[in-house]
N, C-alpha and C. Protein backbone atom coordinates (compact mmCIF):
# COMPACT_ATOMS: atom_id res chain seq x y z
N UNK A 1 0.84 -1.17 0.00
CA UNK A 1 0.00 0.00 0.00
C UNK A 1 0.89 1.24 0.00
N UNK A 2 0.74 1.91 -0.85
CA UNK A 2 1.41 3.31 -1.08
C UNK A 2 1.32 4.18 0.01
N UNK A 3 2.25 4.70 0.84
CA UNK A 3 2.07 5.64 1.91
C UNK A 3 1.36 7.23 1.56
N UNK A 4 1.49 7.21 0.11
CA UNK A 4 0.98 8.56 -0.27
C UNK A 4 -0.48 8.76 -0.14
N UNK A 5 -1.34 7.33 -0.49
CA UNK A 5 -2.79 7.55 -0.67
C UNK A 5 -3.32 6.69 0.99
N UNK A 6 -2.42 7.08 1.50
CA UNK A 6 -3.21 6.53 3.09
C UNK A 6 -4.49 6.88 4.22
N UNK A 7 -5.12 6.46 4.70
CA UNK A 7 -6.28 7.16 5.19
C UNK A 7 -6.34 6.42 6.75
N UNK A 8 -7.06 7.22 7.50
CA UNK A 8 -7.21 6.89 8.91
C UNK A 8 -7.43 5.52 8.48
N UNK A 9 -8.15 4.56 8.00
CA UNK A 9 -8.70 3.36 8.27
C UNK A 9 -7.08 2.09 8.15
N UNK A 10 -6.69 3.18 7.03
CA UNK A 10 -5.33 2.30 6.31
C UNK A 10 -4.62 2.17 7.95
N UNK A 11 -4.64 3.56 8.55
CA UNK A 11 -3.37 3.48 10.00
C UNK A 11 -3.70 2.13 10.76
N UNK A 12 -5.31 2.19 11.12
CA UNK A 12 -5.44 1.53 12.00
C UNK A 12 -5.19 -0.30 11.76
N UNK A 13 -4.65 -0.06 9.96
CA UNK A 13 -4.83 -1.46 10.01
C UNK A 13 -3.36 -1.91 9.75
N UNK A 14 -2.31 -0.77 9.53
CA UNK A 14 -0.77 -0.90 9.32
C UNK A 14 -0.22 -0.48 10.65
N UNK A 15 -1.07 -0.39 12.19
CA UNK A 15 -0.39 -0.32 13.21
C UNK A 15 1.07 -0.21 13.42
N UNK A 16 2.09 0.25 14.09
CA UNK A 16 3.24 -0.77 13.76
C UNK A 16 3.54 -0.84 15.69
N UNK A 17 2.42 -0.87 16.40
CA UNK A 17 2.23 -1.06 17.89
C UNK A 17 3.56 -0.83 18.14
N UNK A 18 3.58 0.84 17.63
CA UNK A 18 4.99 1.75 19.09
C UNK A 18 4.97 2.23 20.19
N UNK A 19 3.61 2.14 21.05
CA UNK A 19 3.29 2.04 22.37
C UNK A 19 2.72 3.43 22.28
N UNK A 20 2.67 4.50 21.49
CA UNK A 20 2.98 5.95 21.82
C UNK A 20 1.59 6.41 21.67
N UNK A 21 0.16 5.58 21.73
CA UNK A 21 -0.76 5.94 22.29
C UNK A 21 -0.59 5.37 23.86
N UNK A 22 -0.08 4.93 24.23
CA UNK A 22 -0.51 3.76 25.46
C UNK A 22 0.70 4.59 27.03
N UNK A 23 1.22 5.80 26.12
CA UNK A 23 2.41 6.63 27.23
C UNK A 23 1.70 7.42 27.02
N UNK A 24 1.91 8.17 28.37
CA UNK A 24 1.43 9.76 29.04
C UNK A 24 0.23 10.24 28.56
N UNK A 25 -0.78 9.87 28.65
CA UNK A 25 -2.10 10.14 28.39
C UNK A 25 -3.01 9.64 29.18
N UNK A 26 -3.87 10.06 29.96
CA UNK A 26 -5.00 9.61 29.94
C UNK A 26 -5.86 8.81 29.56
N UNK A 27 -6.39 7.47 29.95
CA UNK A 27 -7.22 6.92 28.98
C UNK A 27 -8.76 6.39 29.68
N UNK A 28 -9.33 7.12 29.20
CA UNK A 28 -11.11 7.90 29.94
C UNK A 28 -11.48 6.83 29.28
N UNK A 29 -11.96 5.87 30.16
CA UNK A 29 -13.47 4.92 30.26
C UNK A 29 -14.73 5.60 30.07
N UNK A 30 -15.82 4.70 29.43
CA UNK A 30 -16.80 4.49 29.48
C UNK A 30 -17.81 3.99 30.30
N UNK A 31 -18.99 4.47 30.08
CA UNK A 31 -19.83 3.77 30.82
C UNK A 31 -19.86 2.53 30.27
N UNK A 32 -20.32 2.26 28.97
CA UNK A 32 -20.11 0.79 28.89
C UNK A 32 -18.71 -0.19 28.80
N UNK A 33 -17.56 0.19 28.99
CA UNK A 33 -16.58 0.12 29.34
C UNK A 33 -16.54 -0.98 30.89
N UNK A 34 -16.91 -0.11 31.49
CA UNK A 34 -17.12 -1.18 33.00
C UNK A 34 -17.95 -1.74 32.63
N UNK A 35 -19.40 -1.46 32.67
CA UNK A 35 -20.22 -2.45 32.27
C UNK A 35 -19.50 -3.64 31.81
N UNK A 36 -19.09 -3.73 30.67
CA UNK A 36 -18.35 -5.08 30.06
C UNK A 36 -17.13 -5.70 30.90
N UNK A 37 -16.47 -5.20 31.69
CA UNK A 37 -15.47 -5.23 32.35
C UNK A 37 -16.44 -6.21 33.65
N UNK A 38 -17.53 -5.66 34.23
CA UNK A 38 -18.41 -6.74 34.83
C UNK A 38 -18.96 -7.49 34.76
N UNK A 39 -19.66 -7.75 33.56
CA UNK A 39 -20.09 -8.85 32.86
C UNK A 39 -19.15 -10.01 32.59
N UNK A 40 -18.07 -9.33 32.45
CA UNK A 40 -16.55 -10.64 31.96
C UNK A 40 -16.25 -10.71 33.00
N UNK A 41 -16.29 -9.94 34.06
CA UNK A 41 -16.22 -10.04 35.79
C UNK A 41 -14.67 -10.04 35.96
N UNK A 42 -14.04 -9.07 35.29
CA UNK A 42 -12.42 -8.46 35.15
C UNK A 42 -12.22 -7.54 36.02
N UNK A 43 -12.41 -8.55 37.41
CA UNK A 43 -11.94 -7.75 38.65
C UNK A 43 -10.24 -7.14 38.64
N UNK A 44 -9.25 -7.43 37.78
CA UNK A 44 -7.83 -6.94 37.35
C UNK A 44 -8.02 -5.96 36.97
N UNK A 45 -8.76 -5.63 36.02
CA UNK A 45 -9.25 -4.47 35.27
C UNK A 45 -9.74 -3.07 36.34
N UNK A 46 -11.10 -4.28 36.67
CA UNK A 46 -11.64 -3.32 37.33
C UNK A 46 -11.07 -2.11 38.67
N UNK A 47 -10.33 -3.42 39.40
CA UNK A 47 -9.34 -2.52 40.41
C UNK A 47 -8.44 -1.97 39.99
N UNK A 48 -8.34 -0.94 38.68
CA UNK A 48 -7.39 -0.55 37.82
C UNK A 48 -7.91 1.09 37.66
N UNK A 49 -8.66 0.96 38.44
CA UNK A 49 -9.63 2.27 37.44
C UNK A 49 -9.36 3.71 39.02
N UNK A 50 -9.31 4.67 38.61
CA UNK A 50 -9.05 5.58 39.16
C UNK A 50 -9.91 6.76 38.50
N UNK A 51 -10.90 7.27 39.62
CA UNK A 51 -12.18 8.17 39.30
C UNK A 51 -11.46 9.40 39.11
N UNK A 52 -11.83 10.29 37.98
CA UNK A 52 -11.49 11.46 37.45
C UNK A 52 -12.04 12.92 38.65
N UNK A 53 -11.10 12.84 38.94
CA UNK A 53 -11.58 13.99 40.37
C UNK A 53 -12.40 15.31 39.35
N UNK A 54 -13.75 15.67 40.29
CA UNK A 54 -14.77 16.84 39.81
C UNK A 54 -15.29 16.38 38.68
N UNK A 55 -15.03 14.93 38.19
CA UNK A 55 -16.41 14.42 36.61
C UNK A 55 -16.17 13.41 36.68
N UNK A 56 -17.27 12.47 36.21
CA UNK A 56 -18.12 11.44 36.30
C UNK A 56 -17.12 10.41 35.85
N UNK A 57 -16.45 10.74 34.47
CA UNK A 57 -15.33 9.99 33.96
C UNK A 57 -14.59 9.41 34.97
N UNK A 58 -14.01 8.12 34.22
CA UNK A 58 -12.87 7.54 35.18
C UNK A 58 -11.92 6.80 34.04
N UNK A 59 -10.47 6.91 34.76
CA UNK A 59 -9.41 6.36 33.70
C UNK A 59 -9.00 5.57 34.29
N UNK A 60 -8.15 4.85 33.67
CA UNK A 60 -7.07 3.81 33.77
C UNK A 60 -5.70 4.29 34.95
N UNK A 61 -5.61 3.23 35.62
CA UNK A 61 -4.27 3.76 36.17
C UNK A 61 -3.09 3.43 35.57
N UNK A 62 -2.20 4.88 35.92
CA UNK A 62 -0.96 4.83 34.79
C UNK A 62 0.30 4.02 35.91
N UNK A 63 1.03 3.80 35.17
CA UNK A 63 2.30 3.56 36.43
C UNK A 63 3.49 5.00 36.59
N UNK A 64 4.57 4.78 37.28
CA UNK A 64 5.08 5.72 37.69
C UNK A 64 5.81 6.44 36.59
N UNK A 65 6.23 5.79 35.24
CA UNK A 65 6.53 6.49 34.20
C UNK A 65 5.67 6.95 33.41
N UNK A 66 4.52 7.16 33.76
CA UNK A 66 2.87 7.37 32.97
C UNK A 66 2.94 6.30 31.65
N UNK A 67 3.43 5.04 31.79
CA UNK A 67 2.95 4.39 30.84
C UNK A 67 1.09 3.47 32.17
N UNK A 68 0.64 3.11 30.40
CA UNK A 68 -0.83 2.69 31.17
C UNK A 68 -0.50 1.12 31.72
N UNK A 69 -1.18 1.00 32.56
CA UNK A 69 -0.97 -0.04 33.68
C UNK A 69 -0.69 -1.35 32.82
N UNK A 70 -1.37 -1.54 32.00
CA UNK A 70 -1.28 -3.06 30.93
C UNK A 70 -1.16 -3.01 29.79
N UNK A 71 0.35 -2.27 30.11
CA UNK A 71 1.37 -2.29 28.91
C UNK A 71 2.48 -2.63 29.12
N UNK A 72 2.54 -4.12 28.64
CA UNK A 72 3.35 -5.24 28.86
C UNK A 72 4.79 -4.60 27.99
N UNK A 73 5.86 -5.13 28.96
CA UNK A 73 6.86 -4.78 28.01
C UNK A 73 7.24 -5.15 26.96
N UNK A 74 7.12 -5.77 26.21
CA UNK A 74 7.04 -5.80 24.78
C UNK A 74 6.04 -4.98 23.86
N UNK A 75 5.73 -4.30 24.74
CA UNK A 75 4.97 -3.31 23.60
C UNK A 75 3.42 -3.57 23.89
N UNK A 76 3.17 -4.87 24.16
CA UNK A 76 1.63 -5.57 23.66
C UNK A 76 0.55 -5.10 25.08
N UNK A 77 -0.73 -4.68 24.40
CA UNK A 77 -1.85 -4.53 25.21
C UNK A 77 -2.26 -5.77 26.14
N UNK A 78 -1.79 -6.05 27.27
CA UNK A 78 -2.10 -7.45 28.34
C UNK A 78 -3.77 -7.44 28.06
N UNK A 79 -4.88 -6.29 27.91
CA UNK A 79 -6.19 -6.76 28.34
C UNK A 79 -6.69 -6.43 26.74
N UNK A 80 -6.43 -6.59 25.50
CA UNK A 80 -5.95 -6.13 24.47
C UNK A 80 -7.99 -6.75 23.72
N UNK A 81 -8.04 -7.88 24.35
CA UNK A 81 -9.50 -8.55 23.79
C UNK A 81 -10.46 -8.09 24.22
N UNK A 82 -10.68 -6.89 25.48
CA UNK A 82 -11.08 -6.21 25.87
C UNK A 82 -11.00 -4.76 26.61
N UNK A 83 -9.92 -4.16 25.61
CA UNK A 83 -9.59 -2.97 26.06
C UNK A 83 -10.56 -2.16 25.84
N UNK A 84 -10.15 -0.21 26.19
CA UNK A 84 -11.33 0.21 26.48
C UNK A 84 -11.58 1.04 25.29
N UNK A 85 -13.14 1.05 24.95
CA UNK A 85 -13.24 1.98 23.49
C UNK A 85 -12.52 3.11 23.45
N UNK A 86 -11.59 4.03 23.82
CA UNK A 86 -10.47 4.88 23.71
C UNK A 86 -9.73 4.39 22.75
N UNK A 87 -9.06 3.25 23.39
CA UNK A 87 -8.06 2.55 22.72
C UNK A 87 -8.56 1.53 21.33
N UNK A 88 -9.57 1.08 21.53
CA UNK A 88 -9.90 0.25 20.23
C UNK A 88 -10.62 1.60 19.08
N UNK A 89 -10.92 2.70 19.48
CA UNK A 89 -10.83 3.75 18.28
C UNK A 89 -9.55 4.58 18.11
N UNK A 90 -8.70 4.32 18.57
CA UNK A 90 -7.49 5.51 17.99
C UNK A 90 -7.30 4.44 16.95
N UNK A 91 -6.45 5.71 16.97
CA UNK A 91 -6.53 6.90 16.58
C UNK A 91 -7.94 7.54 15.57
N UNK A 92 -8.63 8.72 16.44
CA UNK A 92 -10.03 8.58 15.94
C UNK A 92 -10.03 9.80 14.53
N UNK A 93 -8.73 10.46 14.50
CA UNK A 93 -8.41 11.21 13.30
C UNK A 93 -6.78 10.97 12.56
N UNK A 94 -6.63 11.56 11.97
CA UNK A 94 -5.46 11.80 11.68
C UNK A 94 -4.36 12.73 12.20
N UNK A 95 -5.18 13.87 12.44
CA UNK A 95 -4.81 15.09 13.62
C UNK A 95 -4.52 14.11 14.78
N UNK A 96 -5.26 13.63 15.23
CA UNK A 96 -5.41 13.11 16.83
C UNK A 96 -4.11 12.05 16.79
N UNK A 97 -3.58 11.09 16.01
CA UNK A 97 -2.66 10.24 15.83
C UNK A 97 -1.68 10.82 15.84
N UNK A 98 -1.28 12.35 15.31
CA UNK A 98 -0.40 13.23 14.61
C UNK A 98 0.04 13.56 16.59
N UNK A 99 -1.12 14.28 17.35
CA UNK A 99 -1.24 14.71 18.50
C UNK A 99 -0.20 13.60 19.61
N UNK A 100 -0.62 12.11 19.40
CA UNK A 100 0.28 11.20 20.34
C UNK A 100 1.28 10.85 19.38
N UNK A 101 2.11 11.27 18.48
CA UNK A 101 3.30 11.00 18.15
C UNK A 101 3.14 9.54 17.41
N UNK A 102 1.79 9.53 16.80
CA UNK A 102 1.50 8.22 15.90
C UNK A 102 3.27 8.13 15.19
N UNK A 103 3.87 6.41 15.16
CA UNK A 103 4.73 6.60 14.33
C UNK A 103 4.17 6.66 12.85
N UNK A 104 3.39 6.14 12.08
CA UNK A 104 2.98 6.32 10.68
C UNK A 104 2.81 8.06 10.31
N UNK A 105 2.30 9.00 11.34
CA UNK A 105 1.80 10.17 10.77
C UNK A 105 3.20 10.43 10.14
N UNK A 106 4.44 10.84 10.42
CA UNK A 106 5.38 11.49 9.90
C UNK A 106 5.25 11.17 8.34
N UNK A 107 5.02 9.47 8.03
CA UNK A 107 5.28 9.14 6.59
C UNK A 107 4.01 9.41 5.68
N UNK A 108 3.09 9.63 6.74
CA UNK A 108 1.64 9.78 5.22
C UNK A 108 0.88 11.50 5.65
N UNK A 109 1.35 11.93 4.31
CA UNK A 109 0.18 13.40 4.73
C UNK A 109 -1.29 13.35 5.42
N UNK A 110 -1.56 14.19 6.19
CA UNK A 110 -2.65 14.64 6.94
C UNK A 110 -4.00 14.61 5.75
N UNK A 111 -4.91 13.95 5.52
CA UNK A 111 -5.94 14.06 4.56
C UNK A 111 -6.78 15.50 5.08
C-alpha cells in the first residue's frame, strides 16, 4: 500500500504497535466500558480504574513512568481482547494520531 494515498482506516490497520498511544495520556473509560469489564467479571481491570476527580469519567491507572498499567513490556496490550473503546478507536483522526506522536503520521500526509 502506497504511503501517499493513506487514510485513517489504512493506519489503523498498518499499526506498527509503538506504544505511543498507550504513554502519558490519559485513557477515559466508558460507561459501557465497566459495564463489560463486569459482565466478563475483570476484577484486574476493574481494580485498575481511578475516578477522574470533579467528573463522572474515570481512567485507567498509569504507572510511575505514565505508561498505562497493561502495557506489557514488549509493547503488547495485556487486556488487548477487551480494552477500552479509547483505545480500540485511535486513533479517531489523523490530527489526533499526529497529537500522540502516531509513528505512521510522519510518513503519510494529513488528509
Amino acid at each position: 500500500m502506497p504511503l501517499t494515498s493513506i487514510k485513517l482506516l489504512d493506519i489503523l490497520q498498518i499499526c506498527q504497535s509503538c506504544r505511543s498511544c498507550c504513554v502519558g495520556t490519559d485513557i477515559r473509560l466508558t460507561d459501557s466500558d465497566i459495564e463489560r469489564w463486569k459482565r466478563e467479571e475483570r476484577l484486574d481491570i476493574l481494580l485498575s480504574i481511578n475516578p477522574l476527580i470533579g467528573g463522572s469519567r474515570q481512567l485507567i491507572k498509569k504507572r510511575h513512568n505514565d505508561d498505562c498499567i497493561f502495557l506489557a513490556d514488549d509493547g503488547s496490550c495485556q487486556i488487548h481482547e477487551t480494552k477500552p473503546y479509547i483505545c480500540q478507536r485511535f486513533p479517531t483522526s489523523l490530527k489526533h494520531a499526529q497529537v500522540f506522536k502516531c509513528k505512521l503520521i510522519g510518513k503519510v500526509p494529513l488528509k
